[in-house]
PDB file of N, CA and C in Angstrom:
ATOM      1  N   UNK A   1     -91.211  93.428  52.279  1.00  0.00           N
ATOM      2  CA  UNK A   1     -91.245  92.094  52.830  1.00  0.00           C
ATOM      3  C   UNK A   1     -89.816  91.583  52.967  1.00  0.00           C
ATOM      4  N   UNK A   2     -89.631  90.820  54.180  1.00  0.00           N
ATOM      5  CA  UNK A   2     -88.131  90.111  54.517  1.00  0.00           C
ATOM      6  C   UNK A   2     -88.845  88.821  54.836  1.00  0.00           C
ATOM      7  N   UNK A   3     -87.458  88.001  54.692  1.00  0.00           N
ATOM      8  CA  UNK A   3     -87.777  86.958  55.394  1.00  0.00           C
ATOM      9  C   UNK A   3     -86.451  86.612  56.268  1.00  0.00           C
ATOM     10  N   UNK A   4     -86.927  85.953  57.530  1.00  0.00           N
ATOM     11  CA  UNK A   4     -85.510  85.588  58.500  1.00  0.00           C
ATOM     12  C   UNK A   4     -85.261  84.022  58.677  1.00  0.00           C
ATOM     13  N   UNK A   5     -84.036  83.503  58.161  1.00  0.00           N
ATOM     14  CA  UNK A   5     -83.598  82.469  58.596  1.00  0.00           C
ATOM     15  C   UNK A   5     -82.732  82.190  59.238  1.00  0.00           C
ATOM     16  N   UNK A   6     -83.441  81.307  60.249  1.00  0.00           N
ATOM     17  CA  UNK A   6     -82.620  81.019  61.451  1.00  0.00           C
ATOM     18  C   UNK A   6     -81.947  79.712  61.562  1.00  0.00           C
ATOM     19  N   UNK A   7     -80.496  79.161  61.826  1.00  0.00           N
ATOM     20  CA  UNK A   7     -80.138  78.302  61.534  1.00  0.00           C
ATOM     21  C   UNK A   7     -79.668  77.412  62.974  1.00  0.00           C
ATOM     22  N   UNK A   8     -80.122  77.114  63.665  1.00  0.00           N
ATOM     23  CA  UNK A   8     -80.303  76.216  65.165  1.00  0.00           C
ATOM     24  C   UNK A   8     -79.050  74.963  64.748  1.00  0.00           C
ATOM     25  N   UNK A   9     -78.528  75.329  66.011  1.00  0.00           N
ATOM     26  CA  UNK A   9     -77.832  73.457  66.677  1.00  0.00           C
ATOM     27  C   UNK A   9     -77.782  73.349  68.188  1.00  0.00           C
ATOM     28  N   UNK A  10     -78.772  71.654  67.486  1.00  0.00           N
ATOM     29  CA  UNK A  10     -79.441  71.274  69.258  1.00  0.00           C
ATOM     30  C   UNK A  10     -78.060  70.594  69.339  1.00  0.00           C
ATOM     31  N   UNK A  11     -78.575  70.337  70.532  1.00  0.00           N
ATOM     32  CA  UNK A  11     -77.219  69.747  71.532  1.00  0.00           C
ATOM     33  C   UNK A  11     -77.228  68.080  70.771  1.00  0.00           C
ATOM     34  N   UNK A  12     -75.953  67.846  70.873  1.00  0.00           N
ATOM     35  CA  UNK A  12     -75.431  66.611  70.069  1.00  0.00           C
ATOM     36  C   UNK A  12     -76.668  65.362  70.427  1.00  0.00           C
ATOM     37  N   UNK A  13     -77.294  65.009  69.111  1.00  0.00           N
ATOM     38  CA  UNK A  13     -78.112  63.347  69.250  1.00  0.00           C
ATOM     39  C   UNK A  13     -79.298  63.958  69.680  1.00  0.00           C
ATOM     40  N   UNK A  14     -80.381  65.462  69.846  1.00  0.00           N
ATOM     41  CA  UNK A  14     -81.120  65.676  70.304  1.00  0.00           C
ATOM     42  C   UNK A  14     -82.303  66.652  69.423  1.00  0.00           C
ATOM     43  N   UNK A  15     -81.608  66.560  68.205  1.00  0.00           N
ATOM     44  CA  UNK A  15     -82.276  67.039  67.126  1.00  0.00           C
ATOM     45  C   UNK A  15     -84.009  66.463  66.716  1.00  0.00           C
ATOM     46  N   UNK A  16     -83.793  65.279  66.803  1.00  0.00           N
ATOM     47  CA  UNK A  16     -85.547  64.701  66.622  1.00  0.00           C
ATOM     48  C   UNK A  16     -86.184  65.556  67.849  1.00  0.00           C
ATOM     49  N   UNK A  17     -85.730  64.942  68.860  1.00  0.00           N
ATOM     50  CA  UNK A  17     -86.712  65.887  69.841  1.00  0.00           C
ATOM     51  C   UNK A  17     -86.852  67.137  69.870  1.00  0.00           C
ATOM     52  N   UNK A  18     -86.251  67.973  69.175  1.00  0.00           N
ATOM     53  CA  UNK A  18     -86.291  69.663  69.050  1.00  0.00           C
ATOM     54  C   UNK A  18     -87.143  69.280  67.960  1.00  0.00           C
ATOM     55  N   UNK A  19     -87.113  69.111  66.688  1.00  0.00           N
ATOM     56  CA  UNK A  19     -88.246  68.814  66.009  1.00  0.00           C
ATOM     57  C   UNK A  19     -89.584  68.938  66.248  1.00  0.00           C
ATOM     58  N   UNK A  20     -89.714  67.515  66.557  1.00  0.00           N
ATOM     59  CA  UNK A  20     -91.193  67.389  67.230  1.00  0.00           C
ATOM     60  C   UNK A  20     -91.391  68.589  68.479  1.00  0.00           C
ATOM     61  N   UNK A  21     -90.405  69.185  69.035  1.00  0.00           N
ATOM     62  CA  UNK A  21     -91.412  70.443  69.953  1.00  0.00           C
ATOM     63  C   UNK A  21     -91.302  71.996  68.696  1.00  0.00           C
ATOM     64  N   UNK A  22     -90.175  71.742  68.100  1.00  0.00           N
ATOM     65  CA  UNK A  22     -90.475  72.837  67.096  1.00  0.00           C
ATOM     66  C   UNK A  22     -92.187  72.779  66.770  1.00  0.00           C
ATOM     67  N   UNK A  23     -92.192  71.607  65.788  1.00  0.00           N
ATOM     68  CA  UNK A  23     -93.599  71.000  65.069  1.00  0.00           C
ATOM     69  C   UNK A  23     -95.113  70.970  66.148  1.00  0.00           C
ATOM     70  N   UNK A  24     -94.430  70.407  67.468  1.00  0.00           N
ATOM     71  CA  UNK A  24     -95.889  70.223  68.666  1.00  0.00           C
ATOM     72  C   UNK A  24     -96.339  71.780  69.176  1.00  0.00           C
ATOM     73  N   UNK A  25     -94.870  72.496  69.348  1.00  0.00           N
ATOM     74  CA  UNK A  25     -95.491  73.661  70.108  1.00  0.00           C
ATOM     75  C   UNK A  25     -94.674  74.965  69.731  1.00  0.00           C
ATOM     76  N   UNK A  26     -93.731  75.154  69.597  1.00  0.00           N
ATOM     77  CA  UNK A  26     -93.136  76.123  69.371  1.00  0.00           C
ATOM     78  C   UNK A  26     -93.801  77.141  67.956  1.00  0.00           C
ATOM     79  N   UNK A  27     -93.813  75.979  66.428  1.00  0.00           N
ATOM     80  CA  UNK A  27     -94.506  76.753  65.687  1.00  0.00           C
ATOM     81  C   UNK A  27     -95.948  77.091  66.346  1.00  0.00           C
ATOM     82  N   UNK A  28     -96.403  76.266  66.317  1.00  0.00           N
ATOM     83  CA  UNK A  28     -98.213  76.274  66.763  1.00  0.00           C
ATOM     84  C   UNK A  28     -98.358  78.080  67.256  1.00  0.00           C
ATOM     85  N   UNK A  29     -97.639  77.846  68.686  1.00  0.00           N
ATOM     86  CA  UNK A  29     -97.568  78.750  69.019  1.00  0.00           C
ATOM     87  C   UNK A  29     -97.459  80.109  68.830  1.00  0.00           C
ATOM     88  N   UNK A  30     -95.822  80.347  68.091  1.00  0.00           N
ATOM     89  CA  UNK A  30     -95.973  81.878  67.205  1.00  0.00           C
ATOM     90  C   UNK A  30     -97.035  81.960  66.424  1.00  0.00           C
ATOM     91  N   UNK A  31     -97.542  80.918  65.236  1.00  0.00           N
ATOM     92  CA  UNK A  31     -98.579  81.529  64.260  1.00  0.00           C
ATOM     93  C   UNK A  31     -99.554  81.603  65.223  1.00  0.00           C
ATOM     94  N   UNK A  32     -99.958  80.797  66.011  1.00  0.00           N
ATOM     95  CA  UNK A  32    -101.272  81.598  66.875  1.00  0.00           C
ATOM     96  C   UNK A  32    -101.080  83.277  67.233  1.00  0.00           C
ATOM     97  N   UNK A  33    -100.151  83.550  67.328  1.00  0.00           N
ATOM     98  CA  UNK A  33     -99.562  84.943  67.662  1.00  0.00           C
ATOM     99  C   UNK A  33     -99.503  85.891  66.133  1.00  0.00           C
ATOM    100  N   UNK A  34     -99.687  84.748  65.205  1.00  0.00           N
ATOM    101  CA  UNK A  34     -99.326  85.692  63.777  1.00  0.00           C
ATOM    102  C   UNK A  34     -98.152  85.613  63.364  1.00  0.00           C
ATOM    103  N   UNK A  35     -97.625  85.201  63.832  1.00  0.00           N
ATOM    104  CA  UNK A  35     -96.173  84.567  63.021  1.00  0.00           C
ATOM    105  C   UNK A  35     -96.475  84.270  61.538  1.00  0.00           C
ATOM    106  N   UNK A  36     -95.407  84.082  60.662  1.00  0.00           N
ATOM    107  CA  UNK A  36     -95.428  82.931  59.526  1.00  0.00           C
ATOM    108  C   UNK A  36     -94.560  82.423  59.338  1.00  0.00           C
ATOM    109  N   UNK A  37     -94.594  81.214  59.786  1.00  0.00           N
ATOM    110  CA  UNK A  37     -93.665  80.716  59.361  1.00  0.00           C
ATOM    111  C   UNK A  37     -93.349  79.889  58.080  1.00  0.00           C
ATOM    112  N   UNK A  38     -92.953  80.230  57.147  1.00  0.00           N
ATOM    113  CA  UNK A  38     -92.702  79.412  56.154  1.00  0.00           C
ATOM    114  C   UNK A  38     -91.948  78.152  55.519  1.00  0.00           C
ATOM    115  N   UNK A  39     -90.831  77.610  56.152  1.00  0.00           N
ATOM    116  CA  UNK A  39     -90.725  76.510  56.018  1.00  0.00           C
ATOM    117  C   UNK A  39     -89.772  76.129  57.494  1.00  0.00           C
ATOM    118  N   UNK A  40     -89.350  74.758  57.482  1.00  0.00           N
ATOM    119  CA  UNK A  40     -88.477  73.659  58.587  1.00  0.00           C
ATOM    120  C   UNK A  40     -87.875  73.250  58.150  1.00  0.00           C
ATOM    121  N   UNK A  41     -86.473  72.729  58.250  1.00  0.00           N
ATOM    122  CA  UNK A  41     -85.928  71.782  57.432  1.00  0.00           C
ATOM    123  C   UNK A  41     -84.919  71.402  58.394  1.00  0.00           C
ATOM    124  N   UNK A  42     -84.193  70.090  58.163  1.00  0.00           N
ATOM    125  CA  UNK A  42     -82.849  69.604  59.280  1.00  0.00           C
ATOM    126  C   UNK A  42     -82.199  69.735  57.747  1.00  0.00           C
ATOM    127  N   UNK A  43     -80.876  69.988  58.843  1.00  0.00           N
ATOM    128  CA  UNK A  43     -79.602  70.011  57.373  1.00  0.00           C
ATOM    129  C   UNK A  43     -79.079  68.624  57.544  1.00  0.00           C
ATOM    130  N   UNK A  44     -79.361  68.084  56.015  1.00  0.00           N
ATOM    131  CA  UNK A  44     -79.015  66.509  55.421  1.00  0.00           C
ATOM    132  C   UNK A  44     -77.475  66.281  56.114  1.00  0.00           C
ATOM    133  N   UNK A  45     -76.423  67.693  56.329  1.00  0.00           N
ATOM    134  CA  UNK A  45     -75.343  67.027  56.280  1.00  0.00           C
ATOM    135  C   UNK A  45     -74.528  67.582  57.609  1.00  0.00           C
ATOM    136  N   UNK A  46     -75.072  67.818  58.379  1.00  0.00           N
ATOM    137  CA  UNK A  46     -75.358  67.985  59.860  1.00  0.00           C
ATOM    138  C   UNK A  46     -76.540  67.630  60.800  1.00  0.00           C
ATOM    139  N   UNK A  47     -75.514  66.157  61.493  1.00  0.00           N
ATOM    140  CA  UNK A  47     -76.526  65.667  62.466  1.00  0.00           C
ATOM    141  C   UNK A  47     -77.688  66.621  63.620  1.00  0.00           C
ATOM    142  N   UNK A  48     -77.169  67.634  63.495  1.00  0.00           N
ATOM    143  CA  UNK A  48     -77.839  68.259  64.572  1.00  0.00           C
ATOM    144  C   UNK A  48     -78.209  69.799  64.646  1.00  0.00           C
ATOM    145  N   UNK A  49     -78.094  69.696  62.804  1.00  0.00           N
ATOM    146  CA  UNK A  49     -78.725  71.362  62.744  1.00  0.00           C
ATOM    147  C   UNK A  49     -80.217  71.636  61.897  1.00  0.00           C
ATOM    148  N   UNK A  50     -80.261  72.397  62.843  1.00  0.00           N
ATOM    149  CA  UNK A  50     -81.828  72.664  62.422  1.00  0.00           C
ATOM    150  C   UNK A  50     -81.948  74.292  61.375  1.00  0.00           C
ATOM    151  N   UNK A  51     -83.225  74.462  60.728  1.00  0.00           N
ATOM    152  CA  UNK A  51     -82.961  75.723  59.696  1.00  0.00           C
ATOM    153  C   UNK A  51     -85.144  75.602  60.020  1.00  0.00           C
ATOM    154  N   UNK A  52     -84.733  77.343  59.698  1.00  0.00           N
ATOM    155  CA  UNK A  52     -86.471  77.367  59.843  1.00  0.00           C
ATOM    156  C   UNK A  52     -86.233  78.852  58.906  1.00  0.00           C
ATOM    157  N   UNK A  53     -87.388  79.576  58.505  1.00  0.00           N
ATOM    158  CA  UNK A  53     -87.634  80.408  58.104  1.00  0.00           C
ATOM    159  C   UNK A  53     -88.832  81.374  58.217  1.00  0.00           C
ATOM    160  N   UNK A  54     -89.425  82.581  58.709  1.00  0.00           N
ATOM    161  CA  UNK A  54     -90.387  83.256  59.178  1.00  0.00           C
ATOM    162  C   UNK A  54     -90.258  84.529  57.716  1.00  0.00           C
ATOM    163  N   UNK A  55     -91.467  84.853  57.306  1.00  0.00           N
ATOM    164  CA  UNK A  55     -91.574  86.020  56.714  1.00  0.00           C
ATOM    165  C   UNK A  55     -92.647  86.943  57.549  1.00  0.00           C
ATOM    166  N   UNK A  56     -91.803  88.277  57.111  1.00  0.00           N
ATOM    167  CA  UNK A  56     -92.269  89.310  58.192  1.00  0.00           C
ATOM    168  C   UNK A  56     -92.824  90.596  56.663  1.00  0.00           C
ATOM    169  N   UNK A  57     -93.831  91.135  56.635  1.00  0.00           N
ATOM    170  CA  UNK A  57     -94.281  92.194  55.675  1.00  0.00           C
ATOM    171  C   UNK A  57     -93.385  93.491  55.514  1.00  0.00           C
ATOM    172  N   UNK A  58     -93.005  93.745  56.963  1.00  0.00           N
ATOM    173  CA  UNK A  58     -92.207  94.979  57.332  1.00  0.00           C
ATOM    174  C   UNK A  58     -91.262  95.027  58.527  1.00  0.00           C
ATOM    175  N   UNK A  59     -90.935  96.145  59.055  1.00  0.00           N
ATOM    176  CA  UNK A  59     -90.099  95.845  60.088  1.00  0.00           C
ATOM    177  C   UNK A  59     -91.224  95.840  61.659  1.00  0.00           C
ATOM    178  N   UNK A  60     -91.761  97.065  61.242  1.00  0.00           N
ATOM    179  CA  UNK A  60     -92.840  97.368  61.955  1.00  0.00           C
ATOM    180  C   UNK A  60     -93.691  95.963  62.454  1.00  0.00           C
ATOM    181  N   UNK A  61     -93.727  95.578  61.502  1.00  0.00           N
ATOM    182  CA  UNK A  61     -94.868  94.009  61.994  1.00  0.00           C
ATOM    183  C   UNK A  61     -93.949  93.233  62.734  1.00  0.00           C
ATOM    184  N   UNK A  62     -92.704  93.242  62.380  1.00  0.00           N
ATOM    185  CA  UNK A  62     -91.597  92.516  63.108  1.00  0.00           C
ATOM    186  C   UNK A  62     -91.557  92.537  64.470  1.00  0.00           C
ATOM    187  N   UNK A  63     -91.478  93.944  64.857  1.00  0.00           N
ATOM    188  CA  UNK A  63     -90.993  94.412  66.144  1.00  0.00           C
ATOM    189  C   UNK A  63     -92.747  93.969  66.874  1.00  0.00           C
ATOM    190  N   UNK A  64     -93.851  94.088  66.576  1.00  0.00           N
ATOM    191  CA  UNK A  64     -94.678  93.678  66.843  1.00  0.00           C
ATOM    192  C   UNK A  64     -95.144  92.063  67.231  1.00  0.00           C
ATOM    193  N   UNK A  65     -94.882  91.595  66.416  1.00  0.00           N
ATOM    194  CA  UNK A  65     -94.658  89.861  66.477  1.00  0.00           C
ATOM    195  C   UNK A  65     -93.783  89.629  67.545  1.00  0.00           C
ATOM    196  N   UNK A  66     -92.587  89.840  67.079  1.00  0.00           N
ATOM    197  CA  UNK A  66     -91.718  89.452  68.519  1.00  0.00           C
ATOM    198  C   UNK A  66     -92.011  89.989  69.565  1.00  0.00           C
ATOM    199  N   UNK A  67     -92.301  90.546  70.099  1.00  0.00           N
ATOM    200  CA  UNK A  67     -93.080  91.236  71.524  1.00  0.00           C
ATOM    201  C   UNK A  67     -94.361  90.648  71.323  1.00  0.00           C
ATOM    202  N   UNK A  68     -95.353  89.801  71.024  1.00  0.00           N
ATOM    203  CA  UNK A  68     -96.356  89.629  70.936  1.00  0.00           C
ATOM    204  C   UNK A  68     -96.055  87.880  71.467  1.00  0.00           C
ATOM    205  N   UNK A  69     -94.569  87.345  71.008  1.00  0.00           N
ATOM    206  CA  UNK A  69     -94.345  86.127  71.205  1.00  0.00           C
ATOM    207  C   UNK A  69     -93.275  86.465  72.527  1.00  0.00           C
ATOM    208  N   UNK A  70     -92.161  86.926  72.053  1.00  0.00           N
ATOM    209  CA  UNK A  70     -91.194  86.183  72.963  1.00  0.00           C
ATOM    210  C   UNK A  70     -91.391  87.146  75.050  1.00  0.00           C
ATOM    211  N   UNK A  71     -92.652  88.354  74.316  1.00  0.00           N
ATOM    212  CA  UNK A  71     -92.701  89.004  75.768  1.00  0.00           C
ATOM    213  C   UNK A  71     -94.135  88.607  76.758  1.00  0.00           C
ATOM    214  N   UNK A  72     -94.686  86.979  76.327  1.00  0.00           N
ATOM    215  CA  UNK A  72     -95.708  86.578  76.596  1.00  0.00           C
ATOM    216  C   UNK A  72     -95.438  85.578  77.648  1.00  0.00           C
ATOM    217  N   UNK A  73     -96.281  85.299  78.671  1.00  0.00           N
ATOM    218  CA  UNK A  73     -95.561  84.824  80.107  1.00  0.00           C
ATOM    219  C   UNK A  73     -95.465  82.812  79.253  1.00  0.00           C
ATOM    220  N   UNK A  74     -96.295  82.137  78.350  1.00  0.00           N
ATOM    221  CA  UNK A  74     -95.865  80.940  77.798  1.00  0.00           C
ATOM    222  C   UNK A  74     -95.201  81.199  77.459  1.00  0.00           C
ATOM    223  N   UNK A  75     -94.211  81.587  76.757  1.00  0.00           N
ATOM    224  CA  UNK A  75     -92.896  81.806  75.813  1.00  0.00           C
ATOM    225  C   UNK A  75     -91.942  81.529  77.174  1.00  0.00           C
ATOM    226  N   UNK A  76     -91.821  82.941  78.270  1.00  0.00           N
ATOM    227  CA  UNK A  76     -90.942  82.980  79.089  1.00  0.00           C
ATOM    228  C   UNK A  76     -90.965  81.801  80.134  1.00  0.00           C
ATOM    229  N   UNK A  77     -92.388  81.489  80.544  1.00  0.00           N
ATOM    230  CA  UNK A  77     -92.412  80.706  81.374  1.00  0.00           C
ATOM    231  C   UNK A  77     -92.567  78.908  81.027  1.00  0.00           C
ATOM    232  N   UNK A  78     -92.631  78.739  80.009  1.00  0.00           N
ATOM    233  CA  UNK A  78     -93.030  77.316  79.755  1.00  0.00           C
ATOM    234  C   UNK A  78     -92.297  76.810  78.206  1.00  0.00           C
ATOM    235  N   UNK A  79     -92.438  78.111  77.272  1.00  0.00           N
ATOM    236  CA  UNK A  79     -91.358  77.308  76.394  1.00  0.00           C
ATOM    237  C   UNK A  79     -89.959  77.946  75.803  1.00  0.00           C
ATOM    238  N   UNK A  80     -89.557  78.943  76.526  1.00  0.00           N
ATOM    239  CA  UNK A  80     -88.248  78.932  76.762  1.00  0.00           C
ATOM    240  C   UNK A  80     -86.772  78.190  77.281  1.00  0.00           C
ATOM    241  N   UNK A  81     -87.615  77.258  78.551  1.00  0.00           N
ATOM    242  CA  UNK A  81     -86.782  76.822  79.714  1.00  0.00           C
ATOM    243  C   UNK A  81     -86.241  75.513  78.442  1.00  0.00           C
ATOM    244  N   UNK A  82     -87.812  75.237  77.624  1.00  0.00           N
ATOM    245  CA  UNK A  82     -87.005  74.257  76.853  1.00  0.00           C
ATOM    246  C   UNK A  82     -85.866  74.684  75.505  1.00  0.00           C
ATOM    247  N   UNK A  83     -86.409  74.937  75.297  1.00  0.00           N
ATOM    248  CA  UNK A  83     -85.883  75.817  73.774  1.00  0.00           C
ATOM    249  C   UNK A  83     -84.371  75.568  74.744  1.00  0.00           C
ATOM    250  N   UNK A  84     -84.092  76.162  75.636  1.00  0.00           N
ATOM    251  CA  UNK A  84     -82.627  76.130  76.269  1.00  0.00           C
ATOM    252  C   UNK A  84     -82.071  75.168  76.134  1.00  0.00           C
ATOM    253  N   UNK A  85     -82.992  74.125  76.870  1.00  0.00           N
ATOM    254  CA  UNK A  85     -82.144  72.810  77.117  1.00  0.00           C
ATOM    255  C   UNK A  85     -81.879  71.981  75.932  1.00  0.00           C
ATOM    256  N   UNK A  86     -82.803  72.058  74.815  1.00  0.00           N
ATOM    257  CA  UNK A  86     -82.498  71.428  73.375  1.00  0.00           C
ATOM    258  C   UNK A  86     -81.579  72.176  72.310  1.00  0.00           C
ATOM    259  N   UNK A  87     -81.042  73.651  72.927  1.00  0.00           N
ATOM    260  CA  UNK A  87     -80.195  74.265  71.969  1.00  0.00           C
ATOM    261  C   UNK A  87     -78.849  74.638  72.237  1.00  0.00           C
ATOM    262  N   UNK A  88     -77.868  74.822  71.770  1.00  0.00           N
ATOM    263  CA  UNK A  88     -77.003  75.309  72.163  1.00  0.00           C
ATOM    264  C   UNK A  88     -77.178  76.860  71.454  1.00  0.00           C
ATOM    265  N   UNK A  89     -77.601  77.609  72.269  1.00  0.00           N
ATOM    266  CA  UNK A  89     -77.825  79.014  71.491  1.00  0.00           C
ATOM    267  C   UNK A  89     -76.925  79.936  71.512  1.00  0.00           C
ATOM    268  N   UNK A  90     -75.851  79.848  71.477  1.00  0.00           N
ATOM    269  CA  UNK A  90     -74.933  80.564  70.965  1.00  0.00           C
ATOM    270  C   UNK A  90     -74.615  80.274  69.704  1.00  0.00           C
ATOM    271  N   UNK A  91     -75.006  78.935  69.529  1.00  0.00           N
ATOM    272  CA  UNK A  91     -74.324  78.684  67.896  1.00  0.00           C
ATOM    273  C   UNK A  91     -75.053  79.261  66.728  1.00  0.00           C
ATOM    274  N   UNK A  92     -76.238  79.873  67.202  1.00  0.00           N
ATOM    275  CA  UNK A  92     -77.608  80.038  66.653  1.00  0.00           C
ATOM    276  C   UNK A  92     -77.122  81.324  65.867  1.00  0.00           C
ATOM    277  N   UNK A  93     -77.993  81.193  63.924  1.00  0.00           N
ATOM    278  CA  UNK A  93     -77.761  82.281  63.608  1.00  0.00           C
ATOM    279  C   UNK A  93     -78.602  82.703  62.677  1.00  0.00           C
ATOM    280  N   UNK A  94     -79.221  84.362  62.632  1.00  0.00           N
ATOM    281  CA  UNK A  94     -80.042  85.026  61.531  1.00  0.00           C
ATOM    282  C   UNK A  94     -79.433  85.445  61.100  1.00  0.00           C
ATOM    283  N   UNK A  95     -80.500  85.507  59.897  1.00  0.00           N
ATOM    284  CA  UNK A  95     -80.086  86.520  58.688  1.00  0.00           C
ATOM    285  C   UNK A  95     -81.585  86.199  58.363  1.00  0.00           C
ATOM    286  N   UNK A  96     -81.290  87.939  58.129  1.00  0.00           N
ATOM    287  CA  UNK A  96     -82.812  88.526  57.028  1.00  0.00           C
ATOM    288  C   UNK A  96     -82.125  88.540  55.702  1.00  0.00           C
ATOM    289  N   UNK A  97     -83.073  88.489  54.881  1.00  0.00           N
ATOM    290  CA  UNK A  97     -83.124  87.870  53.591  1.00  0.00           C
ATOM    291  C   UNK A  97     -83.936  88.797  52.746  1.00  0.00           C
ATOM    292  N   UNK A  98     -84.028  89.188  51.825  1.00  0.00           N
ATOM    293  CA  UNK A  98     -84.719  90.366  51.312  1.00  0.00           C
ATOM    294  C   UNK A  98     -85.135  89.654  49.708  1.00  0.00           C
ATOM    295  N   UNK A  99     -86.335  89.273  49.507  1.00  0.00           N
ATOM    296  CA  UNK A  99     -86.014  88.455  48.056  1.00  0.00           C
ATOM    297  C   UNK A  99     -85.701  89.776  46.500  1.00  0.00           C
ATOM    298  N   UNK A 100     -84.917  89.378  45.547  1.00  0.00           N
ATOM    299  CA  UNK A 100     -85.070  89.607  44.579  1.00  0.00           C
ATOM    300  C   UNK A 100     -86.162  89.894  43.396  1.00  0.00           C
ATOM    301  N   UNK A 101     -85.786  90.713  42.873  1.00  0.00           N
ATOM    302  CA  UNK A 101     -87.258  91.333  42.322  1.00  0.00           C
ATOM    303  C   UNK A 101     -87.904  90.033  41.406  1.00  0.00           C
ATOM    304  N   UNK A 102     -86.999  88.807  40.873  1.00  0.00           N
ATOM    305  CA  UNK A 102     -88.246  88.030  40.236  1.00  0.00           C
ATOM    306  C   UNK A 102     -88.891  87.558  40.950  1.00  0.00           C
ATOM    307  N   UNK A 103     -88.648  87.293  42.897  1.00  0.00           N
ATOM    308  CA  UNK A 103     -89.585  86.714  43.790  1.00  0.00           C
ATOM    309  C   UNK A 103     -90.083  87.787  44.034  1.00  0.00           C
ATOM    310  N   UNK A 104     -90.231  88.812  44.469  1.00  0.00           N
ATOM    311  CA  UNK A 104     -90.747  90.220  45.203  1.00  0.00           C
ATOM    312  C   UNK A 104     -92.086  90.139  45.009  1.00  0.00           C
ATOM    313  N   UNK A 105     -93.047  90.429  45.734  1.00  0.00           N
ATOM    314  CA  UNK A 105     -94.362  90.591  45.762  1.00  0.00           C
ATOM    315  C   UNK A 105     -95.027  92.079  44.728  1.00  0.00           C
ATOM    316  N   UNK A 106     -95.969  91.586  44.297  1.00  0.00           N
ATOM    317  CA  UNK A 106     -96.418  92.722  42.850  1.00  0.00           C
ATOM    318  C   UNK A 106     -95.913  93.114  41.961  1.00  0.00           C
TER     319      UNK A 106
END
């Protein structure tokens, strides 16, 4: 098991509204697909960064999920165009995360 956190900055003053489409449609969406996402959070000490986190079982399920989401014609055709306009995605950054054996599963 991994988990990936992704650390988002919307475009300056536009953070609530990435929110609420994170929250209206964007999550909705992957877990309908099987996603998990496990938590959201805005960073207290940046106006305009966003932090989310997805756990994945394996890699295998990984590569599955993401092709299950981001190669689906809603993703490309309807909530991508936004995701653009509320992010500056270059600034955007993962990291997988691997927990430690006192979190580790069994």
């Amino acid at each position: 098991m991994f988990y990936e956190l992704r650390r988002y900055q919307t475009r300056p003053g536009r953070r609530d509204e990435w929110v609420r489409y994170m929250e209206q449609v964007v999550i909705p969406f992957q877990t309908s697909k099987g996603m998990m996402v496990t938590a959201s959070f805005t960073d207290e000490e940046d106006p305009d960064g966003y932090i989310w986190i997805r756990r994945f079982d394996n890699e295998v399920q990984r590569v599955e999920l993401y092709a299950a989401v981001y190669d689906s014609d809603l993703w490309n055709d309807v909530i991508e165009p936004v995701v653009k306009d509320l992010l500056i995605l270059e600034k955007s950054v993962v990291t997988r995360a691997a927990p430690t054996p006192c979190f580790a599963p069994g």
